[in-house]
C-alpha atoms as a PDB file:
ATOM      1  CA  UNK A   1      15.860   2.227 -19.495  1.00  0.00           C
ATOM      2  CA  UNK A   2      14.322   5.442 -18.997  1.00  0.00           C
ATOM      3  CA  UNK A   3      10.704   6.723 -18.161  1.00  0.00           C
ATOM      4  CA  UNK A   4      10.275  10.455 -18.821  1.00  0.00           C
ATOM      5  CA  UNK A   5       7.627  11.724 -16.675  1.00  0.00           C
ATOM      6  CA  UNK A   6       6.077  15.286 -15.775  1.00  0.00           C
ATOM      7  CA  UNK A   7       8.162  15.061 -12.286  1.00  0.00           C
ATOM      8  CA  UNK A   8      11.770  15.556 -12.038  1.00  0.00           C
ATOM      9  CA  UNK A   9      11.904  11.759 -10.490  1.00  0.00           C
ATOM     10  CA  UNK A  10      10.882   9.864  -7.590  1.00  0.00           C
ATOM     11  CA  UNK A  11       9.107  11.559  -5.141  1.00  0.00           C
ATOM     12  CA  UNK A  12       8.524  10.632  -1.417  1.00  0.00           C
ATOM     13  CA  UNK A  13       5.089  11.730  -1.587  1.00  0.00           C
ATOM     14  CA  UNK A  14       2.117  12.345  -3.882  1.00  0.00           C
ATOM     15  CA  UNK A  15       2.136  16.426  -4.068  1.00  0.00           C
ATOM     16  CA  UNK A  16      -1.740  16.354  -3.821  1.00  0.00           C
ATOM     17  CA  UNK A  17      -1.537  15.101  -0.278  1.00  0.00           C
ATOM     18  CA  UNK A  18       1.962  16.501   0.814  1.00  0.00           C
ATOM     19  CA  UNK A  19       3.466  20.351   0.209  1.00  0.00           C
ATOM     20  CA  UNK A  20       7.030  19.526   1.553  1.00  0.00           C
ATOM     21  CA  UNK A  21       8.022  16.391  -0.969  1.00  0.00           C
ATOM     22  CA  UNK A  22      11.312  15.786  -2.016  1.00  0.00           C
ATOM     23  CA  UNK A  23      12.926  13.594  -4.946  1.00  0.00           C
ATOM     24  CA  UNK A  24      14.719  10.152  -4.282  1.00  0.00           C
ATOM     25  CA  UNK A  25      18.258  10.194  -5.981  1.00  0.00           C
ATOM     26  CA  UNK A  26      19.108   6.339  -5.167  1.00  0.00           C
ATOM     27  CA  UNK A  27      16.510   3.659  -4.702  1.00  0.00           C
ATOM     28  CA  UNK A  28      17.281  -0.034  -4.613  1.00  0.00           C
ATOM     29  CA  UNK A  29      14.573  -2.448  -6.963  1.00  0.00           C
ATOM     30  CA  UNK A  30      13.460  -3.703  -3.707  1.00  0.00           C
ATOM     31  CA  UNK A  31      11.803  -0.313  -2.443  1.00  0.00           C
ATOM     32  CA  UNK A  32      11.070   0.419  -5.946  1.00  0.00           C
ATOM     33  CA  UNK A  33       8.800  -2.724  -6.079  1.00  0.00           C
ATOM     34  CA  UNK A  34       7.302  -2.423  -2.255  1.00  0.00           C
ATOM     35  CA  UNK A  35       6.287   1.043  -3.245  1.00  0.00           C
ATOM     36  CA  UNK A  36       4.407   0.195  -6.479  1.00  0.00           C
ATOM     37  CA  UNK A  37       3.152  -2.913  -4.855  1.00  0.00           C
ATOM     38  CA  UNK A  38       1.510  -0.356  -2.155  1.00  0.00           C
ATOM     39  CA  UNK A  39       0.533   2.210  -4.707  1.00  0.00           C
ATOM     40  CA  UNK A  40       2.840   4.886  -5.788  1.00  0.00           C
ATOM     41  CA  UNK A  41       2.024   5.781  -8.981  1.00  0.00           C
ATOM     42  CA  UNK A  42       5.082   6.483 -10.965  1.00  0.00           C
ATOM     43  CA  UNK A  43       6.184   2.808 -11.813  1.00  0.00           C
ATOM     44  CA  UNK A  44       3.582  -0.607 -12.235  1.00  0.00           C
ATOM     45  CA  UNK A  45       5.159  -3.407 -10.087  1.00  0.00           C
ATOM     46  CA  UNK A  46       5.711  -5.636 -12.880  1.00  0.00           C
ATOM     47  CA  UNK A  47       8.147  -3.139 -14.440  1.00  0.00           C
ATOM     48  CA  UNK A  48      11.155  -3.900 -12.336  1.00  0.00           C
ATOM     49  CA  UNK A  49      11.287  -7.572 -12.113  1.00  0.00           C
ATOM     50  CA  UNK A  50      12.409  -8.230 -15.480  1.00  0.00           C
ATOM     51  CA  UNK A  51      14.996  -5.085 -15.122  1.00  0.00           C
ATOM     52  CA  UNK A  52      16.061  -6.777 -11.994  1.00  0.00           C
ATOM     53  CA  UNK A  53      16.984  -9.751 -13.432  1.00  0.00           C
ATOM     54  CA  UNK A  54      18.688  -8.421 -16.068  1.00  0.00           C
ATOM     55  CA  UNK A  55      20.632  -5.777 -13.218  1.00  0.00           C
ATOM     56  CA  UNK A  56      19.144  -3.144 -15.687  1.00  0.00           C
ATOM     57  CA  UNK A  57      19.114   0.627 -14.323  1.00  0.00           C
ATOM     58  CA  UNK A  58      15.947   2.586 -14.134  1.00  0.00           C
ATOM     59  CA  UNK A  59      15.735   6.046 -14.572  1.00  0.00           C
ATOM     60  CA  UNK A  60      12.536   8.292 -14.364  1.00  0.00           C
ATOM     61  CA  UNK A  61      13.242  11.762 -15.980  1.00  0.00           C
ATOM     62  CA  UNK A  62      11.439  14.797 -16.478  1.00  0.00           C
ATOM     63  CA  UNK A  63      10.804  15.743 -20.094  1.00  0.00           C
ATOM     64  CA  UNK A  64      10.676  19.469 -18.698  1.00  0.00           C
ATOM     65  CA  UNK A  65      14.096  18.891 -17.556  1.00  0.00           C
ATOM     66  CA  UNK A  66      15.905  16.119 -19.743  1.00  0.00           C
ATOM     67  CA  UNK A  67      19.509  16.869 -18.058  1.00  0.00           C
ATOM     68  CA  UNK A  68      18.817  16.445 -14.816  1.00  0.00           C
ATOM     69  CA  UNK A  69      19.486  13.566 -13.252  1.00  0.00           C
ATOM     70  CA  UNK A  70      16.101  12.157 -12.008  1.00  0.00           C
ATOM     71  CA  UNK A  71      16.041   9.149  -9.776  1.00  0.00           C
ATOM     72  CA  UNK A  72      18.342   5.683 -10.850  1.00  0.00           C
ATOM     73  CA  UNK A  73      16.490   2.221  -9.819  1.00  0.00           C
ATOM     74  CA  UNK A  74      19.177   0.091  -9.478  1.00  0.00           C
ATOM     75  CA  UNK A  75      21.370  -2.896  -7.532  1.00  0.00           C
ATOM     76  CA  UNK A  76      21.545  -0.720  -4.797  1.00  0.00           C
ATOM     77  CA  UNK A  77      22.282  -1.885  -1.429  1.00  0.00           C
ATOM     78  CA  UNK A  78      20.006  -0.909   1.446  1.00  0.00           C
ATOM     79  CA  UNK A  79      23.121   1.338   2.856  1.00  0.00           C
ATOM     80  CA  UNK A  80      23.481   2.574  -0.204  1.00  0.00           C
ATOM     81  CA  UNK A  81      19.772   4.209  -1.014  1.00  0.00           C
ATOM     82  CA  UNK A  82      18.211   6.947   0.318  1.00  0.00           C
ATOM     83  CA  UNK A  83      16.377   5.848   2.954  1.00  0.00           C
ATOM     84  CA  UNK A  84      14.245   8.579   2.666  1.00  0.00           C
ATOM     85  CA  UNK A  85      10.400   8.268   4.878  1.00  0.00           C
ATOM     86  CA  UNK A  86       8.104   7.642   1.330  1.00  0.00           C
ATOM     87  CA  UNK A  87       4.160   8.119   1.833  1.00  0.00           C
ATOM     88  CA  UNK A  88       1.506   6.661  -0.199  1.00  0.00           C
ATOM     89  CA  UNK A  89      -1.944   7.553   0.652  1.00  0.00           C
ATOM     90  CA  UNK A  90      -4.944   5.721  -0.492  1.00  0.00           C
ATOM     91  CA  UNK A  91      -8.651   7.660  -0.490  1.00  0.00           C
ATOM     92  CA  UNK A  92     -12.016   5.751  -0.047  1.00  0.00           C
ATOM     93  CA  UNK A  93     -11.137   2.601   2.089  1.00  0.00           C
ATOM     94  CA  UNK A  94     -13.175  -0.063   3.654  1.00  0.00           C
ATOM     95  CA  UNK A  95     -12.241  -1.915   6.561  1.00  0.00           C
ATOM     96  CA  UNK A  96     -13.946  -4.687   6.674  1.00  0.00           C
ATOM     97  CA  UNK A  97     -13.945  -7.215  10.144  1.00  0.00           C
ATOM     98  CA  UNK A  98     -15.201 -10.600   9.965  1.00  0.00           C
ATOM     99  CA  UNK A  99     -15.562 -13.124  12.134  1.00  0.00           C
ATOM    100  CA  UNK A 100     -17.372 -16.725  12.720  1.00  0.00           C
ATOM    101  CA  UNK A 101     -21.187 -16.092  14.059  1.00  0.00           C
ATOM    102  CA  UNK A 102     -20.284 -18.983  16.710  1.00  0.00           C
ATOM    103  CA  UNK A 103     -17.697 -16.912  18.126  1.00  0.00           C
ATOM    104  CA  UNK A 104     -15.003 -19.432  17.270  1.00  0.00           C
ATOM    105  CA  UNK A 105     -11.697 -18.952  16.328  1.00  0.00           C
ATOM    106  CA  UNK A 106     -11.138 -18.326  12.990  1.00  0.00           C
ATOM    107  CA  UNK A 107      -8.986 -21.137  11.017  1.00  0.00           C
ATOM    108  CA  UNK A 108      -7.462 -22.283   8.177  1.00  0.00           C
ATOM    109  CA  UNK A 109     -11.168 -23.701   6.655  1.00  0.00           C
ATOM    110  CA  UNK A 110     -12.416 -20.278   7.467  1.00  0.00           C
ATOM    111  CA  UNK A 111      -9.557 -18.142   5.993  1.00  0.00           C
ATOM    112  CA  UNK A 112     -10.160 -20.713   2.541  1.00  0.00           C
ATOM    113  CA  UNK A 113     -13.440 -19.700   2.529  1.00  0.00           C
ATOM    114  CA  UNK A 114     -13.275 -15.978   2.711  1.00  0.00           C
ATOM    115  CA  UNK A 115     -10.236 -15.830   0.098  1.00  0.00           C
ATOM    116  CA  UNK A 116     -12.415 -18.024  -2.000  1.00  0.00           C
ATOM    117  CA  UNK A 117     -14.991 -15.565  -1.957  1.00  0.00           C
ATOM    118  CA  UNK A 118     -12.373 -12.412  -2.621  1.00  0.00           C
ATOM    119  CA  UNK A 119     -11.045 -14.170  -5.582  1.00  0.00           C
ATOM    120  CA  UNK A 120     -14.259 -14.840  -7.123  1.00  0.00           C
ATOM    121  CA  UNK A 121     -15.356 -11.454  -6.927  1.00  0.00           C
ATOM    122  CA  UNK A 122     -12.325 -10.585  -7.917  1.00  0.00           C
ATOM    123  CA  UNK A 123     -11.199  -8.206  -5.159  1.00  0.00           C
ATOM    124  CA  UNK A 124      -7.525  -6.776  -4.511  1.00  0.00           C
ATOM    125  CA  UNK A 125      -6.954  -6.263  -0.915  1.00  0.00           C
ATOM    126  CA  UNK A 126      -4.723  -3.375   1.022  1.00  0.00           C
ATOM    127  CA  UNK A 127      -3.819  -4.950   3.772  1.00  0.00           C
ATOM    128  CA  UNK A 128      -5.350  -7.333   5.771  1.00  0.00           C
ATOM    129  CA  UNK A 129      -4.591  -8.585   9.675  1.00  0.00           C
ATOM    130  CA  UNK A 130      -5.963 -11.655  11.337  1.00  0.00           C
ATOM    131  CA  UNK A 131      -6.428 -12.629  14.880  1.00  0.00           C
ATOM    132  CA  UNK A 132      -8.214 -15.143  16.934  1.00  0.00           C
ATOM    133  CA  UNK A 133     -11.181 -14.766  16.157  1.00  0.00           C
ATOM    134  CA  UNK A 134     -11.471 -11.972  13.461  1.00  0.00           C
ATOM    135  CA  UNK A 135     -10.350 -11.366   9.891  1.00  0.00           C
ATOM    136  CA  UNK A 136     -10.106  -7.917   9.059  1.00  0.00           C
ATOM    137  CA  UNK A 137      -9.204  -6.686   5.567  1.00  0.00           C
ATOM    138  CA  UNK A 138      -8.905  -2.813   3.594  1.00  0.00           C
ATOM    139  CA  UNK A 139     -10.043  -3.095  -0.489  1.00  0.00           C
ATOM    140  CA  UNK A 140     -10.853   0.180  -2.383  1.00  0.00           C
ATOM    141  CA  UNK A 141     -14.579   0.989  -1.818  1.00  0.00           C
ATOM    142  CA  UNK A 142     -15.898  -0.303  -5.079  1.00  0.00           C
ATOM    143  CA  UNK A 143     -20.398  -0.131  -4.175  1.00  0.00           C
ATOM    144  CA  UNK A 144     -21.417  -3.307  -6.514  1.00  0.00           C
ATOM    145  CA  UNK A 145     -18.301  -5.366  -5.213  1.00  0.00           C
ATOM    146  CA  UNK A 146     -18.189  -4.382  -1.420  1.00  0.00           C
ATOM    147  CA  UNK A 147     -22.416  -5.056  -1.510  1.00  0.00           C
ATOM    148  CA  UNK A 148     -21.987  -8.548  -3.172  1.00  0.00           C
ATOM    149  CA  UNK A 149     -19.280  -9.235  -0.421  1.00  0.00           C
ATOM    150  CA  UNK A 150     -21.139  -8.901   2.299  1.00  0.00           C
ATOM    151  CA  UNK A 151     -24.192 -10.603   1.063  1.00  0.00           C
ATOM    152  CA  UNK A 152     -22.152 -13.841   0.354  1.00  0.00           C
ATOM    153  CA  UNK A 153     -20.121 -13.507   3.793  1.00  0.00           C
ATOM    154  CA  UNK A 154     -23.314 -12.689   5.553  1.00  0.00           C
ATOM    155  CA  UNK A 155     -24.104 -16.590   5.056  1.00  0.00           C
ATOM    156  CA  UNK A 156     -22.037 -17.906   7.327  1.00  0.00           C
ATOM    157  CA  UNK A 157     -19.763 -14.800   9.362  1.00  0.00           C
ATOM    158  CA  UNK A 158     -20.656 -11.933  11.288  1.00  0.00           C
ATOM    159  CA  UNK A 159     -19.220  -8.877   9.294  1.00  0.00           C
ATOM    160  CA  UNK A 160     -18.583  -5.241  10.647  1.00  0.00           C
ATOM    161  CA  UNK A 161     -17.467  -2.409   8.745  1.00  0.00           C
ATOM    162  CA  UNK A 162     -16.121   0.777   8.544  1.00  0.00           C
ATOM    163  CA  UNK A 163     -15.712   3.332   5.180  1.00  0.00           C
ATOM    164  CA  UNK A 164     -14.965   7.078   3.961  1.00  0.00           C
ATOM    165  CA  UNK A 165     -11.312   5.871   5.350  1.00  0.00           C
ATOM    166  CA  UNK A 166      -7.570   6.339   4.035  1.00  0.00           C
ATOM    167  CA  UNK A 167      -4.909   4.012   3.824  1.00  0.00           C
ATOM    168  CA  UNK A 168      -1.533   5.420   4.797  1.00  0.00           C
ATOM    169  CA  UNK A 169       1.780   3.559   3.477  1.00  0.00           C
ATOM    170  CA  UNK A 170       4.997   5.043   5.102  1.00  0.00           C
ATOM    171  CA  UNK A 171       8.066   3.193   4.211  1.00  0.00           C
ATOM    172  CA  UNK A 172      11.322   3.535   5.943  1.00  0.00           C
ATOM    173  CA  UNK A 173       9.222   5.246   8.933  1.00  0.00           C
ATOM    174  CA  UNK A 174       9.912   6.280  12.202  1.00  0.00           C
ATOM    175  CA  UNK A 175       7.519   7.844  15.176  1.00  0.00           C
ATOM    176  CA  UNK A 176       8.148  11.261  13.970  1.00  0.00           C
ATOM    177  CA  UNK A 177       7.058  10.472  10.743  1.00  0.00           C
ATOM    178  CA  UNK A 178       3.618   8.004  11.885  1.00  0.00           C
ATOM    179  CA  UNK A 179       2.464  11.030  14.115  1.00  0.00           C
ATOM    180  CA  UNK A 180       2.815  13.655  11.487  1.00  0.00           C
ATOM    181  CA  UNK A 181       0.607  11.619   8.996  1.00  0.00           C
ATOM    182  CA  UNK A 182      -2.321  11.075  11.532  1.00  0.00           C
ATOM    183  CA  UNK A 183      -2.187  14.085  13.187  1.00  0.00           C
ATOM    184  CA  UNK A 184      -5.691  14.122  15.711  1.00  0.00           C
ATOM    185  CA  UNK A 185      -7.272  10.879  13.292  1.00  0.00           C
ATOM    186  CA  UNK A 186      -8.088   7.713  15.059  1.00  0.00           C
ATOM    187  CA  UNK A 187      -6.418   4.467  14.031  1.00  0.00           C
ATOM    188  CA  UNK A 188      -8.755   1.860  13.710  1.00  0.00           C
ATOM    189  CA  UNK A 189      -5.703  -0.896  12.510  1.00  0.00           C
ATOM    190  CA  UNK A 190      -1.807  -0.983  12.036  1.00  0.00           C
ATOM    191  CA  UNK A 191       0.388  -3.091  10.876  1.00  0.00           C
ATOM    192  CA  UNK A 192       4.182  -2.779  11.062  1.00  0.00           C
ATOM    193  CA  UNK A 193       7.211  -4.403   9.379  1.00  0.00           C
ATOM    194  CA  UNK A 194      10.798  -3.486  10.065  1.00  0.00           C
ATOM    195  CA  UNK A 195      11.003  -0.700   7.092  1.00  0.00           C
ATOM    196  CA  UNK A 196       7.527  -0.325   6.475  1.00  0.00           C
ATOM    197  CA  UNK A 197       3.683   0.760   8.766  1.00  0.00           C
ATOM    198  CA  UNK A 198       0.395   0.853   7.464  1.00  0.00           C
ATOM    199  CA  UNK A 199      -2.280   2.443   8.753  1.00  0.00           C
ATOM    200  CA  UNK A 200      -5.667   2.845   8.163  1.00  0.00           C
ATOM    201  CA  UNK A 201      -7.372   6.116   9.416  1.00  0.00           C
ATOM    202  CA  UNK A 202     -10.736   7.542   9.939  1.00  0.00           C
ATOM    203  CA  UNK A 203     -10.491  10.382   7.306  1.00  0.00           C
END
C-alpha cells in the first residue's frame, strides 16, 4: 500500500515547529502506531492495524518525487528501524489537576467518576498522571467542553488549571534531545516510558 503525500516520507518532526527535520527510511508498525496515536499527522492510527495483520508494507511517497523511496512501515524489528528522536508538538493545552475537596486520596470510585464525566462529554485526553491525591489530565482546549467540565467536576472535586500550554511527544528520546525541546520553559508534568517522554510546557 502506498500513501502519496506532499513530503518525501516520514518525517521526525512537523517542519512548522522544527527547521532541522529529517525523513525516517525504516519504521516498525509499532512506532508507526505510537506516533499517530500521539499525533503525527501523516498516518490515522487505525490505518496500520489491519496492514499489520495482514504483514502488509506501508509506504508514504511524495507525488513531487514518485521514485524516491519514501519511508516503508513494515515488520521491522526494533534493531532494525531507525531509531531516530521523532517530535510531535501539540498547541493550546490544558492541564487540568483535580483532586477530592476532603483532601483524601483519590481511588478507584473517584477515578470512575471523573472518566464517567470525560466520556460523557466526550473528551479525548493527552496524557494524564495520577497520584495520591490528585488526578491531573492534558485535552485540547476546546471553551464549551473544558467550561462544562469544570462545572460538573466542581460538584464534588477541587479543580486547578493551567492553559495557553504545549504538549511535547519525543519518542526514542534521550537528555540531549528533552533539553533542546524546552529550552528556558517550565515543566509543569512529565511522564516517561522506556522509548517515549511527554511533556507538557508553559508555552
Amino acid at each position: 500500500m502506498i500513501i502519496w503525500k506532499d513530503v518525501p516520507g516520514v518525517l521526525n518532526a512537523d517542519p512548522r515547529y522544527f527547521n532541522d527535520t529529517v525523513k525516517i527510511d525504516r519504521m516498525s508498525y509499532r512506532d508507526a502506531i505510537e506516533l499517530a496515536y500521539f499525533g503525527a499527522s501523516v498516518i490515522h492510527p487505525k490505518t496500520i492495524q489491519p496492514l499489520q495483520s495482514g504483514k502488509i508494507p506501508l509506504y508514504v511517497k511524495s507525488f513531487y518525487r514518485p521514485a524516491e523511496s519514501g519511508t516503508v512501515i513494515s515488520t521491522f524489528s526494533e534493531e532494525q528501524s531507525d531509531q531516530v528522536p521523532s517530535f510531535i508538538v501539540k498547541p493550546d493545552q490544558v492541564l487540568i489537576s483535580i483532586s477530592p475537596r476532603d483532601f483524601s486520596f483519590i481511588a478507584e470510585g473517584n477515578l470512575h467518576s471523573i472518566f464517567g464525566l470525560l466520556a460523557s462529554l466526550d473528551i479525548h485526553l493527552n496524557m494524564m498522571q495520577h497520584s495520591a491525591i490528585s488526578f491531573s489530565i492534558v485535552m485540547d482546549n476546546l471553551p464549551d467542553k473544558v467550561d462544562r467540565l469544570f462545572a460538573l467536576l466542581g460538584n464534588d472535586f477541587r479543580v486547578k488549571y493551567n492553559s495557553g500550554l504545549q504538549l511535547i511527544t519525543v519518542r526514542y528520546y534521550n537528555q540531549e534531545t528533552i533539553d533542546r525541546v524546552v529550552g528556558q520553559r517550565r515543566i509543569l508534568l512529565e511522564q516517561k516510558s522506556r522509548t517515549t517522554v511527554q511533556l507538557v510546557v508553559s508555552n
